[in-house]
C-alpha atoms as a PDB file:
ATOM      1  CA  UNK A   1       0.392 -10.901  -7.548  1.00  0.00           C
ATOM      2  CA  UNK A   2      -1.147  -7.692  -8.279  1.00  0.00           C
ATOM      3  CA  UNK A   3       0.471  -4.734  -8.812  1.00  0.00           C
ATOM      4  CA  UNK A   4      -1.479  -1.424  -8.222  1.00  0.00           C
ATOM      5  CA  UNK A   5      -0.113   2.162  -9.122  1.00  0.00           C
ATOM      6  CA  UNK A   6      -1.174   5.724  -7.359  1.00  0.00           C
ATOM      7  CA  UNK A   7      -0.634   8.256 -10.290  1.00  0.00           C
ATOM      8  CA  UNK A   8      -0.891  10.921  -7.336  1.00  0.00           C
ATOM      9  CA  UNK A   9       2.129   9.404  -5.265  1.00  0.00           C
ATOM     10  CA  UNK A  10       5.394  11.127  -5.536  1.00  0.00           C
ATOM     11  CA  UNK A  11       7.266   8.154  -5.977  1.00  0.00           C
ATOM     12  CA  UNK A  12       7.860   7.566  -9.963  1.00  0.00           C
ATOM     13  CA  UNK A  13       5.107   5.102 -11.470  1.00  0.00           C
ATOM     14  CA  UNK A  14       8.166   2.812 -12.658  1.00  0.00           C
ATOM     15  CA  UNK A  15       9.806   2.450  -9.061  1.00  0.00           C
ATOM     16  CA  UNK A  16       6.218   1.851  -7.460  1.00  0.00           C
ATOM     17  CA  UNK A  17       6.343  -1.123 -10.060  1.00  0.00           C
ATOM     18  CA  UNK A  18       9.853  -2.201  -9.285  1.00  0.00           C
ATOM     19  CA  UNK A  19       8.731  -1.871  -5.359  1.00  0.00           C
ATOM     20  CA  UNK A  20       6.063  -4.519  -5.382  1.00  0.00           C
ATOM     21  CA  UNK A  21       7.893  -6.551  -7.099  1.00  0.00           C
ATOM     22  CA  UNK A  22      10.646  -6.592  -4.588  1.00  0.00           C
ATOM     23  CA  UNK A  23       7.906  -6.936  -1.771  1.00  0.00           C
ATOM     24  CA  UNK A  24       6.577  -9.817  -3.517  1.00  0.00           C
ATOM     25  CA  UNK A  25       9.717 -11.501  -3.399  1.00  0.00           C
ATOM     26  CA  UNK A  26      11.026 -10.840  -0.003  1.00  0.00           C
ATOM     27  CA  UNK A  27       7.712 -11.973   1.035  1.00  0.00           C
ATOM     28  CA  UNK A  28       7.464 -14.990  -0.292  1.00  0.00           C
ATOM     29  CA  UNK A  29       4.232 -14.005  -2.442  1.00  0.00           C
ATOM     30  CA  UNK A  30       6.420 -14.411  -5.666  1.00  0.00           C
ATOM     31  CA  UNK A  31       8.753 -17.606  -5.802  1.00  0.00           C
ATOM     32  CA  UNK A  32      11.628 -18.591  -7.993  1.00  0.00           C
ATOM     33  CA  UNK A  33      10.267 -19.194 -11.283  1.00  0.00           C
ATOM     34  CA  UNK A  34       7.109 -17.734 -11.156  1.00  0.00           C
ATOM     35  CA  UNK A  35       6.424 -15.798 -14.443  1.00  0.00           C
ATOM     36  CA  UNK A  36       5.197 -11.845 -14.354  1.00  0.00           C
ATOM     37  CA  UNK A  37       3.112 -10.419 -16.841  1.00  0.00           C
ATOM     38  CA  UNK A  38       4.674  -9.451 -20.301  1.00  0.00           C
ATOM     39  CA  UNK A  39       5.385  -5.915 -20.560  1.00  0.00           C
ATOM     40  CA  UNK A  40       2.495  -4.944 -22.402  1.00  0.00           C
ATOM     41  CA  UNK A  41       0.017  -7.154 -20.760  1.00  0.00           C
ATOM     42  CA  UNK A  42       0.927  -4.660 -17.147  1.00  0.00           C
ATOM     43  CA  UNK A  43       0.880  -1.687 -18.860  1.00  0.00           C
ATOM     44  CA  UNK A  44      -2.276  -2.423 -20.396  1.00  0.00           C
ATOM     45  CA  UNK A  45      -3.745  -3.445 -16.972  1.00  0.00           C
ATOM     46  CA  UNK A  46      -2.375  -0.790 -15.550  1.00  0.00           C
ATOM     47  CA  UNK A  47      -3.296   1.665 -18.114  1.00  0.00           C
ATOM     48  CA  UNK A  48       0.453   3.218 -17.901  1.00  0.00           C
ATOM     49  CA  UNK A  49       2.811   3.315 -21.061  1.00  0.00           C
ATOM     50  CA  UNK A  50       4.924   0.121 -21.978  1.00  0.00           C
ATOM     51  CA  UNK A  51       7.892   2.422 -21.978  1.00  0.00           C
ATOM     52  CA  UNK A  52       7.281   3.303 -18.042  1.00  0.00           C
ATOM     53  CA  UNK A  53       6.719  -0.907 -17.536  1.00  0.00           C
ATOM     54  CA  UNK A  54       9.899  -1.879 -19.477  1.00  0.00           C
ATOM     55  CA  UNK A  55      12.260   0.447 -17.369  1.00  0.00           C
ATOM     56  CA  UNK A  56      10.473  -1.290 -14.162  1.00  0.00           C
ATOM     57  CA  UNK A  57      11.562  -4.679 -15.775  1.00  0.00           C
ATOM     58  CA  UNK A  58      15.174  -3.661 -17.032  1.00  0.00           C
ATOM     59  CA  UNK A  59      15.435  -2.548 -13.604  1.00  0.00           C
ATOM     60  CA  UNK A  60      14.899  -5.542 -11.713  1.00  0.00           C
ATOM     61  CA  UNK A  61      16.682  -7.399 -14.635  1.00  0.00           C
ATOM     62  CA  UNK A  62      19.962  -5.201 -13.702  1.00  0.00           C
ATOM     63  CA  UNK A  63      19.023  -6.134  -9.637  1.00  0.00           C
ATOM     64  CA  UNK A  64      19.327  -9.893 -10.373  1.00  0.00           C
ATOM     65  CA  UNK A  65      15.151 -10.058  -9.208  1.00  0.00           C
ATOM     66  CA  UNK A  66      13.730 -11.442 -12.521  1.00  0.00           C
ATOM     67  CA  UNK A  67      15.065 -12.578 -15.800  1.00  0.00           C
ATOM     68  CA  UNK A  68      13.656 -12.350 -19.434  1.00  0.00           C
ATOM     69  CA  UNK A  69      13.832 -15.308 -21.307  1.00  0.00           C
ATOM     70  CA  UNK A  70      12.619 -13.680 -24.929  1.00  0.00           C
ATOM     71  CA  UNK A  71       8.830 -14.995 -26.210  1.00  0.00           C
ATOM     72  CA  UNK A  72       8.900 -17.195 -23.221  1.00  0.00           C
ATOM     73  CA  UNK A  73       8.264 -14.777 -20.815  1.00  0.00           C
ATOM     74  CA  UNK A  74       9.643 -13.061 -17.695  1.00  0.00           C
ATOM     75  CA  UNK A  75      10.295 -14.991 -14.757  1.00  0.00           C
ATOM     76  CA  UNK A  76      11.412 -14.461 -10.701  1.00  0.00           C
ATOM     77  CA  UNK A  77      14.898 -15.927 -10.903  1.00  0.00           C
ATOM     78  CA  UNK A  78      16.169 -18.371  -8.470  1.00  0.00           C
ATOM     79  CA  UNK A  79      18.148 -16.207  -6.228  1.00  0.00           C
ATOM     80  CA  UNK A  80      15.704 -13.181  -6.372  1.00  0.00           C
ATOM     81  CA  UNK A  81      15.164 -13.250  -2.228  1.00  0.00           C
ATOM     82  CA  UNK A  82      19.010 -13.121  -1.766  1.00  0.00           C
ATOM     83  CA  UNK A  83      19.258 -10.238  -4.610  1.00  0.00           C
ATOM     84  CA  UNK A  84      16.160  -8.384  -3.180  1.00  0.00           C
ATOM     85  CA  UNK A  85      17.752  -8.110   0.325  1.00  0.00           C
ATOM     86  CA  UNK A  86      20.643  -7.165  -0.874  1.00  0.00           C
ATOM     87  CA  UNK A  87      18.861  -4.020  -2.916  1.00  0.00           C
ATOM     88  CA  UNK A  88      17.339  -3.200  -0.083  1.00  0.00           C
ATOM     89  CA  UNK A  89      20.772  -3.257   2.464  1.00  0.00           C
ATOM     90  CA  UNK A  90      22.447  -1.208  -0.351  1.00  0.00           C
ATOM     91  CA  UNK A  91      19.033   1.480   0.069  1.00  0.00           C
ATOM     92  CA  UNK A  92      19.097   1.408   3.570  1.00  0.00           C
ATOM     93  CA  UNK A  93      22.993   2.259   4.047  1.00  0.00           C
ATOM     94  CA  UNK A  94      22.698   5.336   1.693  1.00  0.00           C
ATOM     95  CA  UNK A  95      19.838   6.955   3.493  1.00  0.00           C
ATOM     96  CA  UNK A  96      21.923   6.508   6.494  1.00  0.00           C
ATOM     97  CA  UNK A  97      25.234   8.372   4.768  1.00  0.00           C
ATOM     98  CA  UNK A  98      22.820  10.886   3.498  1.00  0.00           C
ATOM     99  CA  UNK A  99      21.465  11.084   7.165  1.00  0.00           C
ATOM    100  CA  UNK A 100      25.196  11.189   8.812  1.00  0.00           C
ATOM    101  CA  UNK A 101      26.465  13.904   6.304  1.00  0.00           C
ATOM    102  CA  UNK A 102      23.639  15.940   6.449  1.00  0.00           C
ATOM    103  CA  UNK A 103      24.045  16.046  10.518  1.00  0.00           C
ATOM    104  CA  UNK A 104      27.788  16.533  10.123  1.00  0.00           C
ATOM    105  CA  UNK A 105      26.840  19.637   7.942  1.00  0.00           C
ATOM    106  CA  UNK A 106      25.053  20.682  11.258  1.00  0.00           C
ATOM    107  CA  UNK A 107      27.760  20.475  13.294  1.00  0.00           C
ATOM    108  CA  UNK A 108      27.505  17.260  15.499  1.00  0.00           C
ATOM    109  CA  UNK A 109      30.120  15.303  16.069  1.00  0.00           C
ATOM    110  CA  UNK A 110      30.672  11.264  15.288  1.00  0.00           C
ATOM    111  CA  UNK A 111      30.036  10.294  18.400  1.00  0.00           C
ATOM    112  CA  UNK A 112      27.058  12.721  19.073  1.00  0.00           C
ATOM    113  CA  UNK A 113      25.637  10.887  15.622  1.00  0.00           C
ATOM    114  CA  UNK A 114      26.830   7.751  17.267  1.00  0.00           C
ATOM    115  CA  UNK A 115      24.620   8.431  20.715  1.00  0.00           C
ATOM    116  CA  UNK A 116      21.291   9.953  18.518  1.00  0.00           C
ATOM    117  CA  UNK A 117      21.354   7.398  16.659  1.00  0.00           C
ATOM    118  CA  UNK A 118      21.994   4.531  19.189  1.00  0.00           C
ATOM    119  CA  UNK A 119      19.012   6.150  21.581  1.00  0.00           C
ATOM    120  CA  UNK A 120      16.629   6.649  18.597  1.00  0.00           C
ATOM    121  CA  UNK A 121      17.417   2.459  17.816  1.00  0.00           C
ATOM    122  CA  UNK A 122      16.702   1.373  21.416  1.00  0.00           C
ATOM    123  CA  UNK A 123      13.151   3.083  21.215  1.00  0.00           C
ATOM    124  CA  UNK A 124      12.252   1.373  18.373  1.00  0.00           C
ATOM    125  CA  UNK A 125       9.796  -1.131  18.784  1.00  0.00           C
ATOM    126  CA  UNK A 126      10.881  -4.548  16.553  1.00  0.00           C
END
């Protein structure tokens, strides 16, 4: 899999790393047991520090996505898909608080958040 930064993005070099790596697994692209380049190997490719790579990896680590196994390597760990989805659940349902408070602040009601949000999900095209 290759993993390719945009130094001009907003999003934070380490969480464009953690990203892909997610989207790897939920795709399918990286399986259980399939090893990722050592820390210093990516950063190298990627000309970034080691520091920025490590924090990706201790990341996903924490998120139950990969686990390093010392000289051996790092690896996608078995139940990486399952952990992955569950990251991205966890993402999704505090963009929609942040959403729902922010249009309390404005003044609408539950249920007017209710009907938006109900009329803006039937539109969408799955």
């Amino acid at each position: 899999m290759d993993i390719s930064i945009l130094t001009s993005s907003p999003e934070p070099v380490y969480e464009q790393i953690v990203r892909q790596v997610q989207q790897g697994v939920a795709s399918g692209l990286l399986k259980p047991g399939d090893p990722l380049p050592t820390v210093r190997q990516l950063a190298d490719d990627l000309s970034i520090n080691r520091n920025t790579v490590a924090r990706a990896f201790k990341l996903l680590e924490d998120q139950g996505v990969i686990l390093t196994a010392g000289r051996r390597g790092t690896f996608v760990r078995d139940d990486a898909a399952h952990e992955v989805r569950r990251a991205q659940s966890g993402q999704a349902e505090r963009v929609v608080r942040e959403m729902i408070g922010s249009l309390l602040g404005t003044g609408l009601s539950r249920r007017q958040i209710s009907t938006l949000f109900n009329d803006a999900l039937s539109k969408v095209k799955s």
